[in-house]
C-alpha atoms as a PDB file:
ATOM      1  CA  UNK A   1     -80.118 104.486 159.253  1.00  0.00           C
ATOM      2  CA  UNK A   2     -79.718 108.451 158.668  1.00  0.00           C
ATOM      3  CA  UNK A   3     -77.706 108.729 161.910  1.00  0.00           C
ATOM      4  CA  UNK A   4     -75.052 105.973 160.267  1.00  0.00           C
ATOM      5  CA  UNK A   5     -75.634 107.794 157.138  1.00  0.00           C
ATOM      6  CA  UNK A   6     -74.257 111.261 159.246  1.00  0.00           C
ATOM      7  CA  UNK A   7     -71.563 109.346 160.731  1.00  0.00           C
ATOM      8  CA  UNK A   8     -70.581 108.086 157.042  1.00  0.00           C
ATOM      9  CA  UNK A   9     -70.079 111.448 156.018  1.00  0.00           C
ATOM     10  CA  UNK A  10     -68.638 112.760 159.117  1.00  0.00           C
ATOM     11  CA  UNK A  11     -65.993 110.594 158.557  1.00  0.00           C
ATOM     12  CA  UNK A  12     -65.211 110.717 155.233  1.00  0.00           C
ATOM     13  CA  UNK A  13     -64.867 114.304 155.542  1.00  0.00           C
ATOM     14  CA  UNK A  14     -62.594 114.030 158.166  1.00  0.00           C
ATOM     15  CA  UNK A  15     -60.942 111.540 156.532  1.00  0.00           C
ATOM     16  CA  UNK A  16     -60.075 114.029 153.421  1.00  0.00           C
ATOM     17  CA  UNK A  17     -59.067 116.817 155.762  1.00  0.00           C
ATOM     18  CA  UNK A  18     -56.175 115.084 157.253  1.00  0.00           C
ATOM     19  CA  UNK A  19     -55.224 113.499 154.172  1.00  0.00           C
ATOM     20  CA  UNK A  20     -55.523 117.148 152.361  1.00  0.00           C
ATOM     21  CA  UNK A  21     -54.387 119.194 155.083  1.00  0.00           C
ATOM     22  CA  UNK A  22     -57.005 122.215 155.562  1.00  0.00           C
ATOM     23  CA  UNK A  23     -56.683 124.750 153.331  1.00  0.00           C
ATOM     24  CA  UNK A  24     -59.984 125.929 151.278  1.00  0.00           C
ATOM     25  CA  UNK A  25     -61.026 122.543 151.325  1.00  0.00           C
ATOM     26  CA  UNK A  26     -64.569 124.149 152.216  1.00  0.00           C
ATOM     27  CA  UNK A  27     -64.651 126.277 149.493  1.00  0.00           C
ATOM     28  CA  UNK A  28     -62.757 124.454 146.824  1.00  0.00           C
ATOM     29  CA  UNK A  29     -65.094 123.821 144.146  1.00  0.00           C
ATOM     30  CA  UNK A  30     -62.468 120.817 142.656  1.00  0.00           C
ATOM     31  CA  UNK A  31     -60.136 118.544 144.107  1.00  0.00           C
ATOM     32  CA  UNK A  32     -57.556 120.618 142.322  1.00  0.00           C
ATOM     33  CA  UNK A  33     -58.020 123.663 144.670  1.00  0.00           C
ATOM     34  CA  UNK A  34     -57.918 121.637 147.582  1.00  0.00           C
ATOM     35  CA  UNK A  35     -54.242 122.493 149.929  1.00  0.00           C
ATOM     36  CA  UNK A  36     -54.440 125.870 147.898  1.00  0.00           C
ATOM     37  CA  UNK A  37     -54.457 129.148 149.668  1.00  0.00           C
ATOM     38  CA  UNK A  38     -56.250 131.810 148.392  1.00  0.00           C
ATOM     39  CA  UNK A  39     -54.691 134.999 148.009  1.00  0.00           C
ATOM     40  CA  UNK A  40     -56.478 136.587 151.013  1.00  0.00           C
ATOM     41  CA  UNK A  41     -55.056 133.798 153.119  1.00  0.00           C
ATOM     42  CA  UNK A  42     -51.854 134.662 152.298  1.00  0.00           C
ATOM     43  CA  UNK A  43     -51.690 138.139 153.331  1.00  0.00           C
ATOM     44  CA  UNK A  44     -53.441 137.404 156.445  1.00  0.00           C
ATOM     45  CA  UNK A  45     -51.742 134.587 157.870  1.00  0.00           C
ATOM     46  CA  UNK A  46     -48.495 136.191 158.023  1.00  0.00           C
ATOM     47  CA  UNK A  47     -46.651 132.458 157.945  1.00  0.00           C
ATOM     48  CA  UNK A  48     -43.332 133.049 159.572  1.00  0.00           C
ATOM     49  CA  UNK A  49     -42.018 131.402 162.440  1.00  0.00           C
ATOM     50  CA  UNK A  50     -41.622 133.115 165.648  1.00  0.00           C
ATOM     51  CA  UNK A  51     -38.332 134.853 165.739  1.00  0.00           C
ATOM     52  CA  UNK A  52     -36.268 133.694 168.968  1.00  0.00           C
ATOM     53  CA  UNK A  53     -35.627 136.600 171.291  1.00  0.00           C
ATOM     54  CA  UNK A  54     -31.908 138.333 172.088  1.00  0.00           C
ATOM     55  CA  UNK A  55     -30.685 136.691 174.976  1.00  0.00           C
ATOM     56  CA  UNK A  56     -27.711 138.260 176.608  1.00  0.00           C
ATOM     57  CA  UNK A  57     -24.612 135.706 177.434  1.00  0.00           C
ATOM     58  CA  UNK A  58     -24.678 137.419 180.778  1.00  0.00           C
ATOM     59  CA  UNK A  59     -28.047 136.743 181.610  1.00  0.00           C
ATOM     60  CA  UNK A  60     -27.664 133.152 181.221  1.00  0.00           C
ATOM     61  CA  UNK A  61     -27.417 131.946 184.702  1.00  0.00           C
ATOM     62  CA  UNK A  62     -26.855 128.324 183.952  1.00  0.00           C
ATOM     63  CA  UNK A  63     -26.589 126.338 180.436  1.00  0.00           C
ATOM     64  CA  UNK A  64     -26.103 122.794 179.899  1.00  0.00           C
ATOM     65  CA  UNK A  65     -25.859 121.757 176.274  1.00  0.00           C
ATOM     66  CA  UNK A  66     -28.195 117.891 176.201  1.00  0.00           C
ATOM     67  CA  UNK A  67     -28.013 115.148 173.427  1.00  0.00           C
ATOM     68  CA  UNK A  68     -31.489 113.245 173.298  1.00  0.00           C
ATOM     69  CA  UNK A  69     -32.389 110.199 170.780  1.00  0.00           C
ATOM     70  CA  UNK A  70     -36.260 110.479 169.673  1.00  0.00           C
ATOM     71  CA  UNK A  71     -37.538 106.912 168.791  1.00  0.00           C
ATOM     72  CA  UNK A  72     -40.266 106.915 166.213  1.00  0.00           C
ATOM     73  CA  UNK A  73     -41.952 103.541 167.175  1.00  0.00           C
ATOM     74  CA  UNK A  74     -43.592 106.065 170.192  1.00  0.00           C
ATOM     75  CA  UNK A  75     -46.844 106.697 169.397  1.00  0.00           C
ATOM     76  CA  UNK A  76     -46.433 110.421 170.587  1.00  0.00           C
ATOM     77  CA  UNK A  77     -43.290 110.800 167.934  1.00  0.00           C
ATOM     78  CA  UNK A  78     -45.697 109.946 164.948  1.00  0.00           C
ATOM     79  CA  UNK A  79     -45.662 113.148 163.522  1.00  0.00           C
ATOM     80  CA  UNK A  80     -42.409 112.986 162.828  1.00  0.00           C
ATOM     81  CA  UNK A  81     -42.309 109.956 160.993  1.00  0.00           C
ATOM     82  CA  UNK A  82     -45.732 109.904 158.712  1.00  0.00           C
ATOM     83  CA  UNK A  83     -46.785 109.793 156.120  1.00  0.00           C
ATOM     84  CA  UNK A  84     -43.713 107.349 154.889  1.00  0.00           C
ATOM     85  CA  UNK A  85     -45.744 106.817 151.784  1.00  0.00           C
ATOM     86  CA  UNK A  86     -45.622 109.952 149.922  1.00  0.00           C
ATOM     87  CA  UNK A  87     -47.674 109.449 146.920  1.00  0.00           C
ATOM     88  CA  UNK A  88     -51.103 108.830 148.568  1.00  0.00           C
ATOM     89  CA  UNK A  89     -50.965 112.090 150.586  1.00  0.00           C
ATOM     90  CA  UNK A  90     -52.181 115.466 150.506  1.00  0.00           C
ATOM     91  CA  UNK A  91     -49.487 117.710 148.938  1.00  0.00           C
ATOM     92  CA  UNK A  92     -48.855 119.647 151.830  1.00  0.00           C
ATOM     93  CA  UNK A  93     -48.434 116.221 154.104  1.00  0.00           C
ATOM     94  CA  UNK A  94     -44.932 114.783 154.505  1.00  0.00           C
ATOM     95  CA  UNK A  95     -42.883 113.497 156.705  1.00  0.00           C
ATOM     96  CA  UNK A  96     -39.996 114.897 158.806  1.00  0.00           C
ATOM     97  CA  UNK A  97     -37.024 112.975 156.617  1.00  0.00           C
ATOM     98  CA  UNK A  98     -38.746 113.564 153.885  1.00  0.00           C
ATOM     99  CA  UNK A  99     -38.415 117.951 154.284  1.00  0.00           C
ATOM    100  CA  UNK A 100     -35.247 117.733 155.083  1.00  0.00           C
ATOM    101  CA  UNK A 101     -33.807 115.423 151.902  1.00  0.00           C
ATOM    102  CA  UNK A 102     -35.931 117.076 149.643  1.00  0.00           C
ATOM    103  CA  UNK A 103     -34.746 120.862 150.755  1.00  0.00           C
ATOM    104  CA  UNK A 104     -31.334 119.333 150.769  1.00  0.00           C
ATOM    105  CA  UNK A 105     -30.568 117.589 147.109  1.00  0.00           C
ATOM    106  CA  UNK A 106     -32.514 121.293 146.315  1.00  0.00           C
ATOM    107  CA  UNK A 107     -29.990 123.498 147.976  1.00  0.00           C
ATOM    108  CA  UNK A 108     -32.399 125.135 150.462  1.00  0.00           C
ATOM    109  CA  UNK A 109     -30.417 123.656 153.237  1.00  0.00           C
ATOM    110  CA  UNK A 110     -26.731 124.670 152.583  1.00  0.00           C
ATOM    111  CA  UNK A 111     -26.202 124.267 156.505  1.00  0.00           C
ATOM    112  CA  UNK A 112     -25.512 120.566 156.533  1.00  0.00           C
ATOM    113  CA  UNK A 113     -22.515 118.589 158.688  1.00  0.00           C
ATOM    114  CA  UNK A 114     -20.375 115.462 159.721  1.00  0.00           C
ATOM    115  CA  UNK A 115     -21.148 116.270 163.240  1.00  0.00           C
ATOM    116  CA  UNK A 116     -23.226 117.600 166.041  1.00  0.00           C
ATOM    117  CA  UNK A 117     -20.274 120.028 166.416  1.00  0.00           C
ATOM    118  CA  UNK A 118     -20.590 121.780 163.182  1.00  0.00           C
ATOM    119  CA  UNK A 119     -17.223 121.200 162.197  1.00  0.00           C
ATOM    120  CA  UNK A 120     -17.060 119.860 158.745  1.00  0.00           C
ATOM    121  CA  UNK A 121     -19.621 120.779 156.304  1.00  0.00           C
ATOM    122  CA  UNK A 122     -21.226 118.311 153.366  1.00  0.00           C
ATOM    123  CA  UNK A 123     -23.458 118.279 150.159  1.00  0.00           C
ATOM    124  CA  UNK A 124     -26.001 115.742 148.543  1.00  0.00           C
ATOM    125  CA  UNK A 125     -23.164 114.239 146.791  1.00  0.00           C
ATOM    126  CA  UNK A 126     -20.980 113.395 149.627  1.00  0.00           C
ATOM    127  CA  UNK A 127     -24.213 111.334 150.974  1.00  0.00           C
ATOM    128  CA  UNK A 128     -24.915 109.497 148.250  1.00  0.00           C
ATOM    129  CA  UNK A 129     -23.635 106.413 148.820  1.00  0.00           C
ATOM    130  CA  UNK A 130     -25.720 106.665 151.652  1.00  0.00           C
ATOM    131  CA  UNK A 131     -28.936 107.238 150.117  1.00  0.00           C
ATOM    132  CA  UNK A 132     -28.678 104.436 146.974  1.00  0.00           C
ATOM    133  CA  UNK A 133     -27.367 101.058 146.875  1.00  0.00           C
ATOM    134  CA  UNK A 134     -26.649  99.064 143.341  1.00  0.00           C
ATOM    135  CA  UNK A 135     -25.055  96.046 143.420  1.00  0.00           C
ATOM    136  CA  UNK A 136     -25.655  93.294 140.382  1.00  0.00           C
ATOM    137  CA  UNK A 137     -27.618  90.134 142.123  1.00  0.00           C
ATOM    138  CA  UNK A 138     -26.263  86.999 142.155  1.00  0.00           C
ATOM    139  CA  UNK A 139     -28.085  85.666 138.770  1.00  0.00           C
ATOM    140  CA  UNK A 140     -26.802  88.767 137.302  1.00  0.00           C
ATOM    141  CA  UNK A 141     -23.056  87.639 138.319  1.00  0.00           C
ATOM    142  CA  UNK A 142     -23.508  84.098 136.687  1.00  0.00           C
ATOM    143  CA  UNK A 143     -24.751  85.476 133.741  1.00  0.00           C
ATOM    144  CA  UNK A 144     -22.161  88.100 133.140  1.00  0.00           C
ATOM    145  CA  UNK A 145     -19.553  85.292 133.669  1.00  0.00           C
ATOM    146  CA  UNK A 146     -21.365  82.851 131.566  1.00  0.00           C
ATOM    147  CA  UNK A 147     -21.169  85.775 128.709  1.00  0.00           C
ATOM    148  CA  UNK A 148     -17.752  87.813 129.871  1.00  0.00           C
ATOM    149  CA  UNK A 149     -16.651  88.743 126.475  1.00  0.00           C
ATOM    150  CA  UNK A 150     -19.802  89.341 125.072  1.00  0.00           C
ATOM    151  CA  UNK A 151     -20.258  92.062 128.442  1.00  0.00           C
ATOM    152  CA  UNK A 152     -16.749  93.014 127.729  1.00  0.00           C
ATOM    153  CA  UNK A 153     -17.039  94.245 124.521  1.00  0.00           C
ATOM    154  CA  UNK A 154     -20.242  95.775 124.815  1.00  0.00           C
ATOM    155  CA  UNK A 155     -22.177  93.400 122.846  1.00  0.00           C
ATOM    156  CA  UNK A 156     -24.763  92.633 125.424  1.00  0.00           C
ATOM    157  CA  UNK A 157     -26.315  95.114 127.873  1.00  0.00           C
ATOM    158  CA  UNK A 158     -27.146  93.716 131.165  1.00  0.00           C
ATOM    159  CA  UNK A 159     -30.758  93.235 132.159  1.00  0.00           C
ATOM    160  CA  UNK A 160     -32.442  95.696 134.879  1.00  0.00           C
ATOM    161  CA  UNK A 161     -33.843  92.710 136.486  1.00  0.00           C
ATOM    162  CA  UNK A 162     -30.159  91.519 137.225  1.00  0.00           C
ATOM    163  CA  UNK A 163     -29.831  95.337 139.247  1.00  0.00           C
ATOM    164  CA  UNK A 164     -30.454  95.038 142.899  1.00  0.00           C
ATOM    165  CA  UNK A 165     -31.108  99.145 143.815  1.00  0.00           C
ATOM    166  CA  UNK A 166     -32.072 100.238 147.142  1.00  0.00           C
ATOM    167  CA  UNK A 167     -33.411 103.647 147.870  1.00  0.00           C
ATOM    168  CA  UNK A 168     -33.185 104.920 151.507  1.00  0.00           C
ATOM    169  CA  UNK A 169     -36.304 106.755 152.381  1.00  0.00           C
ATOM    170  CA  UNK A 170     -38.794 107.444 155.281  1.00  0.00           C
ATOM    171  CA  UNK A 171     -39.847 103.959 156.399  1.00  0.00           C
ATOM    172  CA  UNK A 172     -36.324 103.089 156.879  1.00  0.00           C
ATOM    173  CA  UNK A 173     -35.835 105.982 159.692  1.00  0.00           C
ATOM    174  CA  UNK A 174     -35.694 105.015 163.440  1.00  0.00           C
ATOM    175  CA  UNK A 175     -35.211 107.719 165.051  1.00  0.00           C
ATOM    176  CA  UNK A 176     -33.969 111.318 165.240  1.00  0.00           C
ATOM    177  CA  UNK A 177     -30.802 112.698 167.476  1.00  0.00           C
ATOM    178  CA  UNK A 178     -31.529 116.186 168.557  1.00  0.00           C
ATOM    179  CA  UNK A 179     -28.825 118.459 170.654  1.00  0.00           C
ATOM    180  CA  UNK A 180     -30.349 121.000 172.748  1.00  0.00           C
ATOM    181  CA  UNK A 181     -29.681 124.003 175.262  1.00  0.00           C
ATOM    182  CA  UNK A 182     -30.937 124.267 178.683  1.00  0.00           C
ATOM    183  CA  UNK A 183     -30.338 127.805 179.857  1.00  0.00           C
ATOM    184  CA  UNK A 184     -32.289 129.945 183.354  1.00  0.00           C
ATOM    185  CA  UNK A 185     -32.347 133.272 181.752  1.00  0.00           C
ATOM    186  CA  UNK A 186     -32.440 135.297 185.001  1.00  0.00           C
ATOM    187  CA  UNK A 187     -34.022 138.069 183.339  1.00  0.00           C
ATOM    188  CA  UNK A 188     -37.426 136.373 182.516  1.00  0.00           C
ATOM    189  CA  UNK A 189     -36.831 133.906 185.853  1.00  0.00           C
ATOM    190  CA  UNK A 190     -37.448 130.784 184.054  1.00  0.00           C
ATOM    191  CA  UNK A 191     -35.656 127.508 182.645  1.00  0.00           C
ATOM    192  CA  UNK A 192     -35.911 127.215 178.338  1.00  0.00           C
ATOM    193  CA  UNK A 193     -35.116 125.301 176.004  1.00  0.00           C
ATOM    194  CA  UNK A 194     -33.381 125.982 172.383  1.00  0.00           C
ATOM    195  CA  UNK A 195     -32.905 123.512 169.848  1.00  0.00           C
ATOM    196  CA  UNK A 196     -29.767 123.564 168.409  1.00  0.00           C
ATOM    197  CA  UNK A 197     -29.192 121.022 165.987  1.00  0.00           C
ATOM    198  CA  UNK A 198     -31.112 117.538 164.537  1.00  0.00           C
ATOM    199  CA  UNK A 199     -29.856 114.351 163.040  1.00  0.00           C
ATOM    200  CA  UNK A 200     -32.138 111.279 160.985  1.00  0.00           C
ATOM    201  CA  UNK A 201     -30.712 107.775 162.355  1.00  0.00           C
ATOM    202  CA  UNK A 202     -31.087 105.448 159.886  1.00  0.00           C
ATOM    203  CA  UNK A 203     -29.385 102.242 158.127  1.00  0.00           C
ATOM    204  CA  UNK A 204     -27.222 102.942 154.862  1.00  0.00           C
ATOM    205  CA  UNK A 205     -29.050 102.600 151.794  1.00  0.00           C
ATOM    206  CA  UNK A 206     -27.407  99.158 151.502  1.00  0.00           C
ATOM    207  CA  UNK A 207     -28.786  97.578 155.021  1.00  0.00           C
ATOM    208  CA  UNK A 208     -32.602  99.157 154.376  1.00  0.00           C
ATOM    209  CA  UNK A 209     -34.959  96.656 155.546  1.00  0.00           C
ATOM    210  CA  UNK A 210     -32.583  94.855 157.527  1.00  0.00           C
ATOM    211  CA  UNK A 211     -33.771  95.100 161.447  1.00  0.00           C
ATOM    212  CA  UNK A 212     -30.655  93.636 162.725  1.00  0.00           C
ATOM    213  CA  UNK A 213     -28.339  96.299 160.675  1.00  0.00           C
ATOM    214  CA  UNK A 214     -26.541  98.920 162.370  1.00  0.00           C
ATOM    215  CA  UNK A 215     -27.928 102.714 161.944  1.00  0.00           C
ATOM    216  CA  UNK A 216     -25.531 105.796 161.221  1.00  0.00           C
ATOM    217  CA  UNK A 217     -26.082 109.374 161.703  1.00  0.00           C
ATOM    218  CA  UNK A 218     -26.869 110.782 158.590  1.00  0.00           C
ATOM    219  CA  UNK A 219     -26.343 114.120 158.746  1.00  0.00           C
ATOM    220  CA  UNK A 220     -26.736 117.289 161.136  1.00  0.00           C
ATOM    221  CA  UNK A 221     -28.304 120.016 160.562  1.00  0.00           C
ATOM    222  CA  UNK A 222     -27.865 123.368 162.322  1.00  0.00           C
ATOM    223  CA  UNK A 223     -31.777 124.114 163.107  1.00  0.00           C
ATOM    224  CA  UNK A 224     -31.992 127.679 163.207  1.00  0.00           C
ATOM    225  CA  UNK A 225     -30.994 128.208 159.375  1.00  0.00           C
ATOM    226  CA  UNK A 226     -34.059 125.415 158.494  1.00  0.00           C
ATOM    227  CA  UNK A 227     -36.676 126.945 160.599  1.00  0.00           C
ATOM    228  CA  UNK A 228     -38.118 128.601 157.679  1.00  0.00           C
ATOM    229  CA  UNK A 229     -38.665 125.778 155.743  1.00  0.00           C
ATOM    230  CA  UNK A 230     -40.016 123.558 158.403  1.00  0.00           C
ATOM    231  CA  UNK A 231     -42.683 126.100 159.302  1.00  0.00           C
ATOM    232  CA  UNK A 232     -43.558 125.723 155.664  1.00  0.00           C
ATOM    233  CA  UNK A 233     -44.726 122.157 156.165  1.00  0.00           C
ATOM    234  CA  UNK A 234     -46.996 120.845 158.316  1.00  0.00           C
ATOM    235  CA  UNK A 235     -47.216 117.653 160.293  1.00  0.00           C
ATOM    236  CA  UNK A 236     -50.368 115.963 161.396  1.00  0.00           C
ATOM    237  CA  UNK A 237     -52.329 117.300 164.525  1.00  0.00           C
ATOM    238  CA  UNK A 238     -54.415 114.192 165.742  1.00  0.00           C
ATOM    239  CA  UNK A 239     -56.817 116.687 168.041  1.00  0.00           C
ATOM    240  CA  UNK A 240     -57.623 119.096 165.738  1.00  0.00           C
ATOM    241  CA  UNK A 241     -56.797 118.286 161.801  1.00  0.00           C
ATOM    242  CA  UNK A 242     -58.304 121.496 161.067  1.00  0.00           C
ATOM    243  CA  UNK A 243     -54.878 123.395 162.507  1.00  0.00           C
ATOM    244  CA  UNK A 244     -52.173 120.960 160.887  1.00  0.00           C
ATOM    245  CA  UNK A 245     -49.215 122.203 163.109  1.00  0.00           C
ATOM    246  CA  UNK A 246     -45.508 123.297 161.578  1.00  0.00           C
ATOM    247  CA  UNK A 247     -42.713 120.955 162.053  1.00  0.00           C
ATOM    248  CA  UNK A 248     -41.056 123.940 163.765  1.00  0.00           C
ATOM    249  CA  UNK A 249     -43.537 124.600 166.505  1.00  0.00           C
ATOM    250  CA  UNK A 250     -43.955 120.971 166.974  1.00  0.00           C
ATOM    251  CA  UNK A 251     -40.350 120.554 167.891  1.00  0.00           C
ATOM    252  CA  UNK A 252     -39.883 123.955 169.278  1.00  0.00           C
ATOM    253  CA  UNK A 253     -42.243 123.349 171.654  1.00  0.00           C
ATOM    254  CA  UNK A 254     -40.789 120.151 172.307  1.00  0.00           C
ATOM    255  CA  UNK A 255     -44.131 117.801 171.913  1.00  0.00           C
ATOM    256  CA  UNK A 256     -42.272 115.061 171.381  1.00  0.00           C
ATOM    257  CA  UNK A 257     -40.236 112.306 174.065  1.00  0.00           C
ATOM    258  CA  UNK A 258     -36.843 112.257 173.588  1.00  0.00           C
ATOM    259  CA  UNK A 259     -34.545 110.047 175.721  1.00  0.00           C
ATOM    260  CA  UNK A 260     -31.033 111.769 176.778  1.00  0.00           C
ATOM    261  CA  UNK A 261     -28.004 109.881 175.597  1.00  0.00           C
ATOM    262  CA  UNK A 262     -25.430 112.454 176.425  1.00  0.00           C
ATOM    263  CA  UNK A 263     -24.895 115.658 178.423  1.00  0.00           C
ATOM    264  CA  UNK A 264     -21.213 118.332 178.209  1.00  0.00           C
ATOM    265  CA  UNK A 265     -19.071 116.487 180.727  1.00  0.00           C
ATOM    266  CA  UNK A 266     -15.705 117.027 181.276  1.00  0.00           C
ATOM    267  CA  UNK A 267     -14.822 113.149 179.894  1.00  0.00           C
ATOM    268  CA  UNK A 268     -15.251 114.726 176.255  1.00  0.00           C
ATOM    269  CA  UNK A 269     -18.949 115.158 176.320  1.00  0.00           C
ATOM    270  CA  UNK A 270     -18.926 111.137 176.829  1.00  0.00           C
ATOM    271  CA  UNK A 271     -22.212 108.948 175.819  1.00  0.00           C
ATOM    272  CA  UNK A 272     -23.925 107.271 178.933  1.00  0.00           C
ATOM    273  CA  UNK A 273     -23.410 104.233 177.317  1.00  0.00           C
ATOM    274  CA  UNK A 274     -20.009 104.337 177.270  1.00  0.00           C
ATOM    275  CA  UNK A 275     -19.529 104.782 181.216  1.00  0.00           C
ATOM    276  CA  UNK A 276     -23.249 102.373 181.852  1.00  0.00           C
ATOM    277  CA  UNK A 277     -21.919  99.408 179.541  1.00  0.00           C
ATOM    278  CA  UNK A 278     -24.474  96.565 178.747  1.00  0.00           C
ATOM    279  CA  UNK A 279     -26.936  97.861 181.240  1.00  0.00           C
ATOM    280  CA  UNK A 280     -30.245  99.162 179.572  1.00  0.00           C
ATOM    281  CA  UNK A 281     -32.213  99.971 182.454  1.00  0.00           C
ATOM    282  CA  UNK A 282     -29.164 101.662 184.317  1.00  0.00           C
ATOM    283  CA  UNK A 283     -28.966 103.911 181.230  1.00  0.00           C
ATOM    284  CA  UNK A 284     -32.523 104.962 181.449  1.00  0.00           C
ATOM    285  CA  UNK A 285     -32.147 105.718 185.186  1.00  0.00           C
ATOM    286  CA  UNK A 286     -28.899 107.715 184.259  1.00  0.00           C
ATOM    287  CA  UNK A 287     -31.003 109.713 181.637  1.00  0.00           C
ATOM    288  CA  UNK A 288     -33.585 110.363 184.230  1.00  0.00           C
ATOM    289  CA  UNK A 289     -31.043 111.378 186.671  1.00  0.00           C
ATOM    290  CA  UNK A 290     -29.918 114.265 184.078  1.00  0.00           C
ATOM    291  CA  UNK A 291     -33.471 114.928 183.301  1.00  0.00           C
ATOM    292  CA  UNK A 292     -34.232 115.927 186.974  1.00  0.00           C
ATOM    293  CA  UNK A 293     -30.556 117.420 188.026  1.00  0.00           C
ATOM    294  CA  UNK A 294     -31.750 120.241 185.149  1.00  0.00           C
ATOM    295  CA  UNK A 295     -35.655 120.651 186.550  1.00  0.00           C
ATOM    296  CA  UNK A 296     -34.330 121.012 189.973  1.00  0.00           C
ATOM    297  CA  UNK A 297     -32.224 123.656 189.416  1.00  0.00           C
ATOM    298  CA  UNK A 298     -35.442 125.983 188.487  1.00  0.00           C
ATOM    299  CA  UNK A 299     -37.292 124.860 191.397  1.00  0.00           C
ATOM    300  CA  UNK A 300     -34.276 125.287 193.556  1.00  0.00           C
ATOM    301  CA  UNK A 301     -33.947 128.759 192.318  1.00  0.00           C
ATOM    302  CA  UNK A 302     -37.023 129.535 194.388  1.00  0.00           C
ATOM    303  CA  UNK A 303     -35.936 127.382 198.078  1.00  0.00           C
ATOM    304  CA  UNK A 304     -34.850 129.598 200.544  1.00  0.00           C
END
């Protein structure tokens, strides 16, 4: 009985660490205090992202720029996509989407475009369509026309219940399109990898919920200029909940599976789909065959 009593408490406490993050939650003497840092902490943790290092254009020996689409229905891309419910989490907890739009209607993340090529910029307004659907239901249409001059005039009000609104948020998200850089920097003698850019796929506001409706990218965002803020938040670490790790260093360090959809070609950076039509396994195999023409080069660098 007091080993299931142990367990109990084991548990609970674990559960209230991952829900709460880490921070002072052993010394926190309310639930208030729990998620804040203490000013010690502060100064000692030095919380900035590592800085990339200078690479020289001349000591890249090859580069080839990669498109990959991250599905979040993988169990290893989790912790990109929880906690979808917000409210119910610890306050440093959120998900992925969530970061972004929030930083975004802020103005933290001015760095926001049309396209993976950076060429026309956008706000919070220009996406707003995107974001919230209202349309008037059905029973709201027959009652407006069964009272038009009364709605006309401005005699009667129509009736929140009559107002279909949509919101588009986290739950909706299937997936994330990230463009990379594969580079051998024949300096250090090694093939790397640096993100360049990230995109939430995701129905309009007005298709949330349906399975069946088509997705849209929603924005891109150039990732070096929002490394700062996603080191700031923290995503879920399912071995050790006690060292919640930053959104940055979880995709920096690429712990995440990410199929490739598209690689520079001289067809206008063409989609595999496009020349591997209504073929999903042939696709796969094609993304596989980029996968490994880019890891052989390193270990070719090293065949005599």
């Amino acid at each position: 009985m007091k080993i299931k009593n142990l367990l109990s408490v084991i548990f609970a406490v674990a559960m209230s660490a991952s829900t709460y993050a880490q921070a002072n939650l052993l010394n926190s003497k309310t639930p208030d205090e729990i998620g804040k840092k203490t000013p010690a902490q502060l100064i000692s943790d030095n919380d900035k992202p590592l800085p990339y290092g200078y690479v020289h254009d001349r000591d890249v020996l090859m580069g080839k720029t990669i498109w990959e689409f991250i599905d979040v229905d993988e169990r290893i891309n989790f912790p990109l996509y929880y906690p979808i419910d917000t409210a119910y989490v610890g306050k440093e907890r959120r998900s992925l989407f969530d970061v972004l739009v929030k930083n975004i209607k802020s103005g933290k993340i001015t760095e926001v475009y049309t396209d993976d090529y950076f060429n026309i910029k956008k706000t919070f307004k220009d996406m707003e369509s995107s974001f919230t659907y209202i349309d008037t239901t059905d029973a709201g249409k027959d009652e407006i026309n069964n009272y038009y001059d009364d709605y006309k005039s401005g005699a009667k009000v129509l009736d929140p219940q009559y107002i279909n609104k949509k919101e588009l948020d986290a739950s909706y998200i299937s997936g994330y399109k990230i463009k990379g850089y594969w580079y051998f920097d024949k300096r250090q003698g090694e093939l790397k990898y640096r993100l360049l850019a990230l995109c939430p796929v995701t129905p309009e506001a007005r298709d949330a919920g349906n399975e069946k409706a088509d997705v849209i990218d929603l924005f891109w965002v150039y990732f070096p200029t929002v490394r700062d803020i996603l080191h700031e938040s923290k995503a879920f670490n399912d071995k050790n909940s006690a060292m919640p790790i930053t959104f940055d260093h979880l995709l920096n360090s690429r712990r995440f599976n990410g199929e490739i959809y598209k690689e520079e070609n001289v067809y206008g950076d063409r989609e595999i789909q496009q020349y591997m039509k209504d073929n999903s396994q042939a696709q796969l195999l094609e993304s596989e065959r980029v996968k490994e023409k880019i890891r052989s080069f390193e270990s070719d660098m090293w065949n005599y």
